[in-house]
ModelCIF file with pLDDT and N, C-alpha, C, O atoms, coordinates in Angstrom:
data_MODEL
#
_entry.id   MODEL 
#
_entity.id                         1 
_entity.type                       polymer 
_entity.pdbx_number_of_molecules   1 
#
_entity_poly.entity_id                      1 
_entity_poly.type                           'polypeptide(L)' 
_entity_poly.nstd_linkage                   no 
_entity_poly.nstd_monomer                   no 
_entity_poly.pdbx_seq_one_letter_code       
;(UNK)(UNK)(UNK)(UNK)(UNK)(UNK)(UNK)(UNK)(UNK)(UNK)(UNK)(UNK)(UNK)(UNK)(UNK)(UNK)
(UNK)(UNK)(UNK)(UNK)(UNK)(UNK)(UNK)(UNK)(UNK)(UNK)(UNK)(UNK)(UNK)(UNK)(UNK)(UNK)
(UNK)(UNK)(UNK)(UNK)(UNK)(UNK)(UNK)
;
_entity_poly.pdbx_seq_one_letter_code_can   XXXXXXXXXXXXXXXXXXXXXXXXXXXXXXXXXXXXXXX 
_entity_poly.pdbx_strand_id                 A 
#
loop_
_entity_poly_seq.entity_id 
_entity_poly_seq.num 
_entity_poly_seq.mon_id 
_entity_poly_seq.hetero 
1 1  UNK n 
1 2  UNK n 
1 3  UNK n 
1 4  UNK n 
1 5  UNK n 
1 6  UNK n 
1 7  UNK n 
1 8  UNK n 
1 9  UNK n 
1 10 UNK n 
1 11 UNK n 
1 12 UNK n 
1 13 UNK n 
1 14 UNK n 
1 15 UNK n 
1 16 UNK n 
1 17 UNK n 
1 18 UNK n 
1 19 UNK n 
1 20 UNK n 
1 21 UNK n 
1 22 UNK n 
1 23 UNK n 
1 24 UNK n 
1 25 UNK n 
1 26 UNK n 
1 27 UNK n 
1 28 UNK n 
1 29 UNK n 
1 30 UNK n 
1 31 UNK n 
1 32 UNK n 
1 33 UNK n 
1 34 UNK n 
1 35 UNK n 
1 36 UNK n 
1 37 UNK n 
1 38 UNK n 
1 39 UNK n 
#
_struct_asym.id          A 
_struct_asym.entity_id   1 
#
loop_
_ma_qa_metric.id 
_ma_qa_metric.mode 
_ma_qa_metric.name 
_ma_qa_metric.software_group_id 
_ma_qa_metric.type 
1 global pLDDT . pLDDT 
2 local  pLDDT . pLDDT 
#
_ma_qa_metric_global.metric_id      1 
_ma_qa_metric_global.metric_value   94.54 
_ma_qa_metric_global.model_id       1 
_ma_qa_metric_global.ordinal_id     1 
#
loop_
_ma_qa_metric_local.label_asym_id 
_ma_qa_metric_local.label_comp_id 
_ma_qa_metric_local.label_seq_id 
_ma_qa_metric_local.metric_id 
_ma_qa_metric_local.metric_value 
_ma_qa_metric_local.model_id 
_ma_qa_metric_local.ordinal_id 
A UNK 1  2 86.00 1 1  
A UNK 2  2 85.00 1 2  
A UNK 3  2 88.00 1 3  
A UNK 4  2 87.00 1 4  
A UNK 5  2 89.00 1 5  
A UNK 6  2 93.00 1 6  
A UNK 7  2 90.00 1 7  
A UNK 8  2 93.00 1 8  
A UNK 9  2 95.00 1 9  
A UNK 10 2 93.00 1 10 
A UNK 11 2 95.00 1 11 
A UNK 12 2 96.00 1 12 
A UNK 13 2 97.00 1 13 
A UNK 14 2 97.00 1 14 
A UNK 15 2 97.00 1 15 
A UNK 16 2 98.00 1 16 
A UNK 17 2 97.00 1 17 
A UNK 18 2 97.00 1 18 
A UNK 19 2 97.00 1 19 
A UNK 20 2 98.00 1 20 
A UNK 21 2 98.00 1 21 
A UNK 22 2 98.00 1 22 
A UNK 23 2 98.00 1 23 
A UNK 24 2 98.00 1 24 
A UNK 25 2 98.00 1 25 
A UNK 26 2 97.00 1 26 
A UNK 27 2 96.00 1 27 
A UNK 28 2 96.00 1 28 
A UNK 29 2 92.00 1 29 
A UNK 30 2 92.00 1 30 
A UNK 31 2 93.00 1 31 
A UNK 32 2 92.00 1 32 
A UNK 33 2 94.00 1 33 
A UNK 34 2 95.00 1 34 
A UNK 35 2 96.00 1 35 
A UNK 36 2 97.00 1 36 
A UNK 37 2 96.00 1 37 
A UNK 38 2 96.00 1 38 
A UNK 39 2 97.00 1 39 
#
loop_
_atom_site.group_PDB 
_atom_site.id 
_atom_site.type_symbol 
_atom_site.label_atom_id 
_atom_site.label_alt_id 
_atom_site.label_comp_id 
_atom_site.label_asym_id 
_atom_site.label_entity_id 
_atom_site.label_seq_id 
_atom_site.pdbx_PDB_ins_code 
_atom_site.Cartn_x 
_atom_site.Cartn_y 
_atom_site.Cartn_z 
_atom_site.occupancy 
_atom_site.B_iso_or_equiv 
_atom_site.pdbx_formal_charge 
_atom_site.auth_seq_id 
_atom_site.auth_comp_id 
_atom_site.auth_asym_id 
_atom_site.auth_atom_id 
_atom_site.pdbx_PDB_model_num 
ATOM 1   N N  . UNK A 1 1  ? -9.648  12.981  38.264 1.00 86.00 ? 1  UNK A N  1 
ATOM 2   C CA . UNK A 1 1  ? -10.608 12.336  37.354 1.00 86.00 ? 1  UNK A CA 1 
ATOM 3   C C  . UNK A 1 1  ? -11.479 13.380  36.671 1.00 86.00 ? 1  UNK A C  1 
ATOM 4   O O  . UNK A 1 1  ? -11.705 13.110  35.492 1.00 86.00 ? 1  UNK A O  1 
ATOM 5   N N  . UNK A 1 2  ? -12.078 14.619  37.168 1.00 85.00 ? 2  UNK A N  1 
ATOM 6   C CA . UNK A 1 2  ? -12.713 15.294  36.938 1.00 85.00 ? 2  UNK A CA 1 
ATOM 7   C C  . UNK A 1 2  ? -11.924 16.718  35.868 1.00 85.00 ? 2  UNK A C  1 
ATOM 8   O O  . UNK A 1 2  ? -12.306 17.774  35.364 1.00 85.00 ? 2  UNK A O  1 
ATOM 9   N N  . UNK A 1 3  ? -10.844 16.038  35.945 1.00 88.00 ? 3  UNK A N  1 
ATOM 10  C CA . UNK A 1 3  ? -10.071 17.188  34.879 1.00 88.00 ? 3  UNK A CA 1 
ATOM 11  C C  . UNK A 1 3  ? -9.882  16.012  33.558 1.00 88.00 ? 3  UNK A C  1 
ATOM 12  O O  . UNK A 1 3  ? -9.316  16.587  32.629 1.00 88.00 ? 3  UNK A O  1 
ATOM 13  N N  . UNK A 1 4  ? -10.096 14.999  33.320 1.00 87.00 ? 4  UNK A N  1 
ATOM 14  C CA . UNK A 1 4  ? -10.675 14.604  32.483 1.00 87.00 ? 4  UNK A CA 1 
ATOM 15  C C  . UNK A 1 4  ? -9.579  13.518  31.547 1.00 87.00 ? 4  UNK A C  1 
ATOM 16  O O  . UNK A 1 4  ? -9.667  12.827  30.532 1.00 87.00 ? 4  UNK A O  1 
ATOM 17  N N  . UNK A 1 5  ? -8.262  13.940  32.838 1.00 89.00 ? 5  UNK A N  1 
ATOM 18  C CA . UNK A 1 5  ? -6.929  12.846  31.923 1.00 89.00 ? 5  UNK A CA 1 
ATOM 19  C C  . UNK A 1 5  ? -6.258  13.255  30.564 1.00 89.00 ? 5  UNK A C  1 
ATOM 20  O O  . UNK A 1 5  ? -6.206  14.287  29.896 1.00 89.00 ? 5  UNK A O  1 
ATOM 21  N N  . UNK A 1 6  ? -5.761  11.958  30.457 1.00 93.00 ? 6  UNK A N  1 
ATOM 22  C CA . UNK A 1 6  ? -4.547  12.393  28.716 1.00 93.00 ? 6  UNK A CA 1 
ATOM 23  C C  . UNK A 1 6  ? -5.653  12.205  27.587 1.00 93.00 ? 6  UNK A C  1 
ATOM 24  O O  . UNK A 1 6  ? -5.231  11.519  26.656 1.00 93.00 ? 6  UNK A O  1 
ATOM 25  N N  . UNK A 1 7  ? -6.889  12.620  27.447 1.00 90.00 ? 7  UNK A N  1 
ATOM 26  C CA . UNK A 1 7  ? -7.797  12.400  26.494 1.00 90.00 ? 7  UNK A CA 1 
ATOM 27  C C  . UNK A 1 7  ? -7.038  13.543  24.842 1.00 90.00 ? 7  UNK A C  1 
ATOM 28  O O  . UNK A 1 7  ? -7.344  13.466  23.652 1.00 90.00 ? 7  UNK A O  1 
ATOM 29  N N  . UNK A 1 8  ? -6.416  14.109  25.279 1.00 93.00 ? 8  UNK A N  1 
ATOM 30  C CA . UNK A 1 8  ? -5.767  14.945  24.402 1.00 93.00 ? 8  UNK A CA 1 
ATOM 31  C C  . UNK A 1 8  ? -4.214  14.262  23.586 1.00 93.00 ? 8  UNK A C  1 
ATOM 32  O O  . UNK A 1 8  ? -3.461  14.745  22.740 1.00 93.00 ? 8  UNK A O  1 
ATOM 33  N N  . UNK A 1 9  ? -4.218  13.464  24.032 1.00 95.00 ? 9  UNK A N  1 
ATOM 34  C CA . UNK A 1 9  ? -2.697  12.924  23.185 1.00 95.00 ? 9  UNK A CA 1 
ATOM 35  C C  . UNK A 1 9  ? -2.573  12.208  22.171 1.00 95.00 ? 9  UNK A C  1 
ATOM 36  O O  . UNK A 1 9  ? -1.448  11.892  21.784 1.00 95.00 ? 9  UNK A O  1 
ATOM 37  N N  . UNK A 1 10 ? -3.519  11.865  21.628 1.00 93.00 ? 10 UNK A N  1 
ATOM 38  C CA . UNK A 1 10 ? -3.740  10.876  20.446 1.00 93.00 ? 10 UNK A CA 1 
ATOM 39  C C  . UNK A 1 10 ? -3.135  11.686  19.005 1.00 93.00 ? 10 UNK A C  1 
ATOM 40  O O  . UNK A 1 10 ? -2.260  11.472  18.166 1.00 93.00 ? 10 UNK A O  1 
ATOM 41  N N  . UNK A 1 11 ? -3.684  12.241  19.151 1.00 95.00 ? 11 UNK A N  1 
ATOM 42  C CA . UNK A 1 11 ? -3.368  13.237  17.657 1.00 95.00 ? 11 UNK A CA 1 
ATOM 43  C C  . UNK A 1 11 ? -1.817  13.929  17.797 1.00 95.00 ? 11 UNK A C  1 
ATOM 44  O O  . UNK A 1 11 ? -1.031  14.164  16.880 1.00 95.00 ? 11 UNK A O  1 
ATOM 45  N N  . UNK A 1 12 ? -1.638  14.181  19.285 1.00 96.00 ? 12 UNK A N  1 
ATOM 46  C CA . UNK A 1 12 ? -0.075  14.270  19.335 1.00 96.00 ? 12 UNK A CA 1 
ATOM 47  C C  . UNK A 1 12 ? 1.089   13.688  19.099 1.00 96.00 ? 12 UNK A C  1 
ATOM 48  O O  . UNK A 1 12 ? 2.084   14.269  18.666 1.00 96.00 ? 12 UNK A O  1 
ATOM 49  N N  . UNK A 1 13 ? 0.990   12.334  19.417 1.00 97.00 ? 13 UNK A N  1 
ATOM 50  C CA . UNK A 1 13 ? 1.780   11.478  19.651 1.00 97.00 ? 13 UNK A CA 1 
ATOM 51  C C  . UNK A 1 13 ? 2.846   11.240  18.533 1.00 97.00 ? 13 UNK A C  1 
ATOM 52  O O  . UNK A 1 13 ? 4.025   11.011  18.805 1.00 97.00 ? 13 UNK A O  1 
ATOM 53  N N  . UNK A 1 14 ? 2.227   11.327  16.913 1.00 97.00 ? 14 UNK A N  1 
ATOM 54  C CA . UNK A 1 14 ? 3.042   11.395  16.001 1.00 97.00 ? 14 UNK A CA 1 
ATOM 55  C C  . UNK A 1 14 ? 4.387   12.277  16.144 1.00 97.00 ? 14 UNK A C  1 
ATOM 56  O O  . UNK A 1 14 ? 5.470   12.261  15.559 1.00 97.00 ? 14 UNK A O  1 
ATOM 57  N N  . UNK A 1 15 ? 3.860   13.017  17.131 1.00 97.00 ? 15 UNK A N  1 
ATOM 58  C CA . UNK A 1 15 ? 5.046   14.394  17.046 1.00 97.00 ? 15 UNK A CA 1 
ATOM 59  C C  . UNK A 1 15 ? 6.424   14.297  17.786 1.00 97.00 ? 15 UNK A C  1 
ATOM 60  O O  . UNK A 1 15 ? 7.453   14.963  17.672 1.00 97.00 ? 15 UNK A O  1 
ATOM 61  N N  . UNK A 1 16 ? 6.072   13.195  18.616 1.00 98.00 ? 16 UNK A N  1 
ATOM 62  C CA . UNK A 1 16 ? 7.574   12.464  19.346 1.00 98.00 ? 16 UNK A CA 1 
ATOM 63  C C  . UNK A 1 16 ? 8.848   12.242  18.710 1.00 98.00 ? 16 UNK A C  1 
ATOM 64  O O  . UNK A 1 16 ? 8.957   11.389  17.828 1.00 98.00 ? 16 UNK A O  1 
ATOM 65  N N  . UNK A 1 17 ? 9.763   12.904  19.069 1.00 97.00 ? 17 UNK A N  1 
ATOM 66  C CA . UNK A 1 17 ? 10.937  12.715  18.390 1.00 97.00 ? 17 UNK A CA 1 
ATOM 67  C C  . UNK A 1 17 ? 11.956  11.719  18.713 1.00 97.00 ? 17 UNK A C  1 
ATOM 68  O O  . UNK A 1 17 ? 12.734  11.284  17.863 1.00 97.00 ? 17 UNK A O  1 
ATOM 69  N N  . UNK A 1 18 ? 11.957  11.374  19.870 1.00 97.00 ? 18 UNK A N  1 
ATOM 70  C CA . UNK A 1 18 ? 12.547  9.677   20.938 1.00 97.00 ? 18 UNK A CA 1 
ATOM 71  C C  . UNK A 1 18 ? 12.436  9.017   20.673 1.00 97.00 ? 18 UNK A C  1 
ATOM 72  O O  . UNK A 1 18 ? 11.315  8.507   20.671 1.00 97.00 ? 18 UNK A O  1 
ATOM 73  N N  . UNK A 1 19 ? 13.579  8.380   20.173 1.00 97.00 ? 19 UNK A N  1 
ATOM 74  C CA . UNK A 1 19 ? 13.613  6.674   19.683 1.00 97.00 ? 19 UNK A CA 1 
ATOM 75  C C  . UNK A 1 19 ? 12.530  6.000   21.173 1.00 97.00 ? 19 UNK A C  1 
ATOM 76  O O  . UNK A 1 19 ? 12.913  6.003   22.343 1.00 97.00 ? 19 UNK A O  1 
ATOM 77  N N  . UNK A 1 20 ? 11.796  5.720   20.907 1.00 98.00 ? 20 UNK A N  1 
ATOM 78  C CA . UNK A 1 20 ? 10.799  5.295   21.787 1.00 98.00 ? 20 UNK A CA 1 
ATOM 79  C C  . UNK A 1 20 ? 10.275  3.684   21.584 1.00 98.00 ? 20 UNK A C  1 
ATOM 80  O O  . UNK A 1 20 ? 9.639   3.455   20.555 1.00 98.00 ? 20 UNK A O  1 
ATOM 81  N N  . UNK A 1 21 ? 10.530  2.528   22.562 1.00 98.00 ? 21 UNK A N  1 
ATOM 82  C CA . UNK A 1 21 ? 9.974   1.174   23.029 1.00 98.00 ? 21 UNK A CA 1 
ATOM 83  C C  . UNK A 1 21 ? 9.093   1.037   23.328 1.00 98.00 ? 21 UNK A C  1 
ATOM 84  O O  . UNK A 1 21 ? 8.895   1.348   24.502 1.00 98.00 ? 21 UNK A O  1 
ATOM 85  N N  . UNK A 1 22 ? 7.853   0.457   22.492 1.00 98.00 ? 22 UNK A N  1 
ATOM 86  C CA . UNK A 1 22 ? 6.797   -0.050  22.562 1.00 98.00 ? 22 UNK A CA 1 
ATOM 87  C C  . UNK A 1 22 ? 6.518   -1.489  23.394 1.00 98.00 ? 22 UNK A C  1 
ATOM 88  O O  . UNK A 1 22 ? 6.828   -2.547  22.847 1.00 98.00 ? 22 UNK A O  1 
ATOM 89  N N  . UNK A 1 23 ? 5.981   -1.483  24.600 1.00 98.00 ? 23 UNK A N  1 
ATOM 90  C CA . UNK A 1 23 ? 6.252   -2.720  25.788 1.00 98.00 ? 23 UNK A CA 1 
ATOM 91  C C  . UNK A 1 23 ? 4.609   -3.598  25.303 1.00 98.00 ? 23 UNK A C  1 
ATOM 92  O O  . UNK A 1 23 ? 3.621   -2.869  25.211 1.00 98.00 ? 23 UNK A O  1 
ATOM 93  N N  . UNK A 1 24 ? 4.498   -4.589  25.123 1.00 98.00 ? 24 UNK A N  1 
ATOM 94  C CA . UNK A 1 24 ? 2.997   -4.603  25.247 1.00 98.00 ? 24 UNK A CA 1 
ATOM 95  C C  . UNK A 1 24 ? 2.584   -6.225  25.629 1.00 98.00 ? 24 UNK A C  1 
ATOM 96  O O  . UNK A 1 24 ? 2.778   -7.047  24.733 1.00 98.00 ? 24 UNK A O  1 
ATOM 97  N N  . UNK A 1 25 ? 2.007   -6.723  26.965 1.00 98.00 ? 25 UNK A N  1 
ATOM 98  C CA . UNK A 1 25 ? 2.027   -7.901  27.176 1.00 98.00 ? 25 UNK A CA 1 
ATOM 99  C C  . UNK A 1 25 ? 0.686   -8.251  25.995 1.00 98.00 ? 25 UNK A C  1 
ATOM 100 O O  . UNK A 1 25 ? 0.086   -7.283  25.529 1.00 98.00 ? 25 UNK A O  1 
ATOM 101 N N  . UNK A 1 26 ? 0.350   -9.444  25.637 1.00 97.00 ? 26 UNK A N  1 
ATOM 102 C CA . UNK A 1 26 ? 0.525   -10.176 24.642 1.00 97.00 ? 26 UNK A CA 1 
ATOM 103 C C  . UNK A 1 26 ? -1.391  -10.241 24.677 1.00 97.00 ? 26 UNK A C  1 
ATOM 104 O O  . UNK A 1 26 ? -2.145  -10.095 23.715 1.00 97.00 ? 26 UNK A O  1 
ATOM 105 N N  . UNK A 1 27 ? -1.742  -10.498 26.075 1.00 96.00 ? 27 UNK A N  1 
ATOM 106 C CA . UNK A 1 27 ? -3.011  -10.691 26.648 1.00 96.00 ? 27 UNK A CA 1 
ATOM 107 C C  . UNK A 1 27 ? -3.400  -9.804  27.695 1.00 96.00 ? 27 UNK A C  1 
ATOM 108 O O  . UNK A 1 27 ? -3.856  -10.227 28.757 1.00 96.00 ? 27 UNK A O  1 
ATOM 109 N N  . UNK A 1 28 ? -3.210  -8.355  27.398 1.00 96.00 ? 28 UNK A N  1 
ATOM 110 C CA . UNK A 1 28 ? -3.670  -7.135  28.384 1.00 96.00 ? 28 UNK A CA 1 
ATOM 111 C C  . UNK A 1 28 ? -4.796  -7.197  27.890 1.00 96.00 ? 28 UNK A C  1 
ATOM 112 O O  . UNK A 1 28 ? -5.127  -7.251  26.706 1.00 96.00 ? 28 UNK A O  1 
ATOM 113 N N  . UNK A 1 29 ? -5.772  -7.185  29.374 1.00 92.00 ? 29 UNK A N  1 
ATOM 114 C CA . UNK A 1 29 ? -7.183  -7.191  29.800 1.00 92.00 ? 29 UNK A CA 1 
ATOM 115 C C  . UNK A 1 29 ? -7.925  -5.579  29.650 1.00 92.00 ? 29 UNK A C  1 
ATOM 116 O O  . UNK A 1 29 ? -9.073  -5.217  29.390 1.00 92.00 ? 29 UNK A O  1 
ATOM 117 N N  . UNK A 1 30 ? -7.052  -5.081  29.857 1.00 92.00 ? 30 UNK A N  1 
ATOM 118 C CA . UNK A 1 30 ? -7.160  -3.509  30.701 1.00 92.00 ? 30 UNK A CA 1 
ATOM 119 C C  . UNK A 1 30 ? -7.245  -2.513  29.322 1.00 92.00 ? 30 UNK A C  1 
ATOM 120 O O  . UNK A 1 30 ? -8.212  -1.972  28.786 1.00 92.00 ? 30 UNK A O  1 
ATOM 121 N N  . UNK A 1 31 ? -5.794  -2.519  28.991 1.00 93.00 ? 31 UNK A N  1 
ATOM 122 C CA . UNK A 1 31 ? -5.848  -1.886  27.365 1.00 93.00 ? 31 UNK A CA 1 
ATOM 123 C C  . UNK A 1 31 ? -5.654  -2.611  26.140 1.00 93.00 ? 31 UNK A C  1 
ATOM 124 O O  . UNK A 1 31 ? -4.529  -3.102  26.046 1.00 93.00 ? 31 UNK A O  1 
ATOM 125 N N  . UNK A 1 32 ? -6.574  -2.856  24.995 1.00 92.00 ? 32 UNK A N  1 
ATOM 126 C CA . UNK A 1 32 ? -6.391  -3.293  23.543 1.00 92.00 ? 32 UNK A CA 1 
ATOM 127 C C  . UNK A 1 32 ? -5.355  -3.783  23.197 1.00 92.00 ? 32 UNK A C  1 
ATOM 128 O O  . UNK A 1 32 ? -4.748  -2.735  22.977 1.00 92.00 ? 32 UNK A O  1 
ATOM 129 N N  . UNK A 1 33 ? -4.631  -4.585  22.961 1.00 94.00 ? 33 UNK A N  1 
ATOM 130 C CA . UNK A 1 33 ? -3.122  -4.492  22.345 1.00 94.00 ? 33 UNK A CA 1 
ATOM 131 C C  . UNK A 1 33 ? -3.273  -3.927  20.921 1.00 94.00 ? 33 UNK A C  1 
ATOM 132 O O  . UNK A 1 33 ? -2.306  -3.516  20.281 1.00 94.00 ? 33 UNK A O  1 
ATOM 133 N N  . UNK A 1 34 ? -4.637  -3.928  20.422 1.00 95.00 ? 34 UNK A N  1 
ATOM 134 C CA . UNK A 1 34 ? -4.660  -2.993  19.130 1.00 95.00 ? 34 UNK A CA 1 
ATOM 135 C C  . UNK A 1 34 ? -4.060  -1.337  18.986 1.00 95.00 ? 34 UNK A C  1 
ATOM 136 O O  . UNK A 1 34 ? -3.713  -0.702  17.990 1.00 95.00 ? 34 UNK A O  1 
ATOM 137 N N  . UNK A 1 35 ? -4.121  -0.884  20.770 1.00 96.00 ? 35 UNK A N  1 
ATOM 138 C CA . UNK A 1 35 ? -3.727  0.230   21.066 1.00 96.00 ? 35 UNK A CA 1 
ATOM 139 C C  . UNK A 1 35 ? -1.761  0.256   20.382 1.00 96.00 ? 35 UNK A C  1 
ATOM 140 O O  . UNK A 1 35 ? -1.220  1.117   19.687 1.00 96.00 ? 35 UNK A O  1 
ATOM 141 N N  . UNK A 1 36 ? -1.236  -0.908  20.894 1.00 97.00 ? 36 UNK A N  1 
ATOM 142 C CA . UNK A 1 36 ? 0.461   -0.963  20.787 1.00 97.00 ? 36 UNK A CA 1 
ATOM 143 C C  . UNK A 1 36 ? 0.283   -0.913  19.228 1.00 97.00 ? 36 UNK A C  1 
ATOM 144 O O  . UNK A 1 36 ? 0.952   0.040   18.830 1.00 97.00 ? 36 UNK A O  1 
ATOM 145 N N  . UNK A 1 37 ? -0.313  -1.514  18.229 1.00 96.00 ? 37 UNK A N  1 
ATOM 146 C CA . UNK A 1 37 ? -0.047  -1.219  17.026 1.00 96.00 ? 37 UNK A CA 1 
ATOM 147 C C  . UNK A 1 37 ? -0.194  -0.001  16.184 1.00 96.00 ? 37 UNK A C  1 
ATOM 148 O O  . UNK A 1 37 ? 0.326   0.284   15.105 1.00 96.00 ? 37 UNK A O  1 
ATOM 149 N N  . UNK A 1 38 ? -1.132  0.730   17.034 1.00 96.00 ? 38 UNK A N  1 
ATOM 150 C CA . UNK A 1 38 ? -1.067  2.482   16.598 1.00 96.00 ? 38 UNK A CA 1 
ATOM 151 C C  . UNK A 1 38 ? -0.038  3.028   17.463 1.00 96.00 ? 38 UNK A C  1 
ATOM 152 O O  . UNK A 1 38 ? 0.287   4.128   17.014 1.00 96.00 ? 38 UNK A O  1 
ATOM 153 N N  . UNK A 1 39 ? 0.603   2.740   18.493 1.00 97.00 ? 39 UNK A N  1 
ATOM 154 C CA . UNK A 1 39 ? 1.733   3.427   18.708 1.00 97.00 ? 39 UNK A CA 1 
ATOM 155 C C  . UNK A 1 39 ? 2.655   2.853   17.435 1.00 97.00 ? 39 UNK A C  1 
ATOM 156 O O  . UNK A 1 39 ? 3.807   3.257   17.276 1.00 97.00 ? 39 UNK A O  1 
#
């Protein structure tokens, strides 16, 4: 906790080259589903 996590990947993420699946239940409490639409 004190090393502070994936706070660094946002600005990366564009850079993925993997056909990559976006999973996102419909009514997550925990994270935004606004988050799945910027992936």
């Amino acid at each position: 906790i004190k090393s502070g996590g994936y706070r660094y990947l946002g600005d990366r993420i564009p850079h993925i080259t993997q056909p990559t699946l976006v999973l996102w239940g419909d009514t997550d409490r925990i994270l935004d589903p606004q988050f799945a639409h910027r992936f």
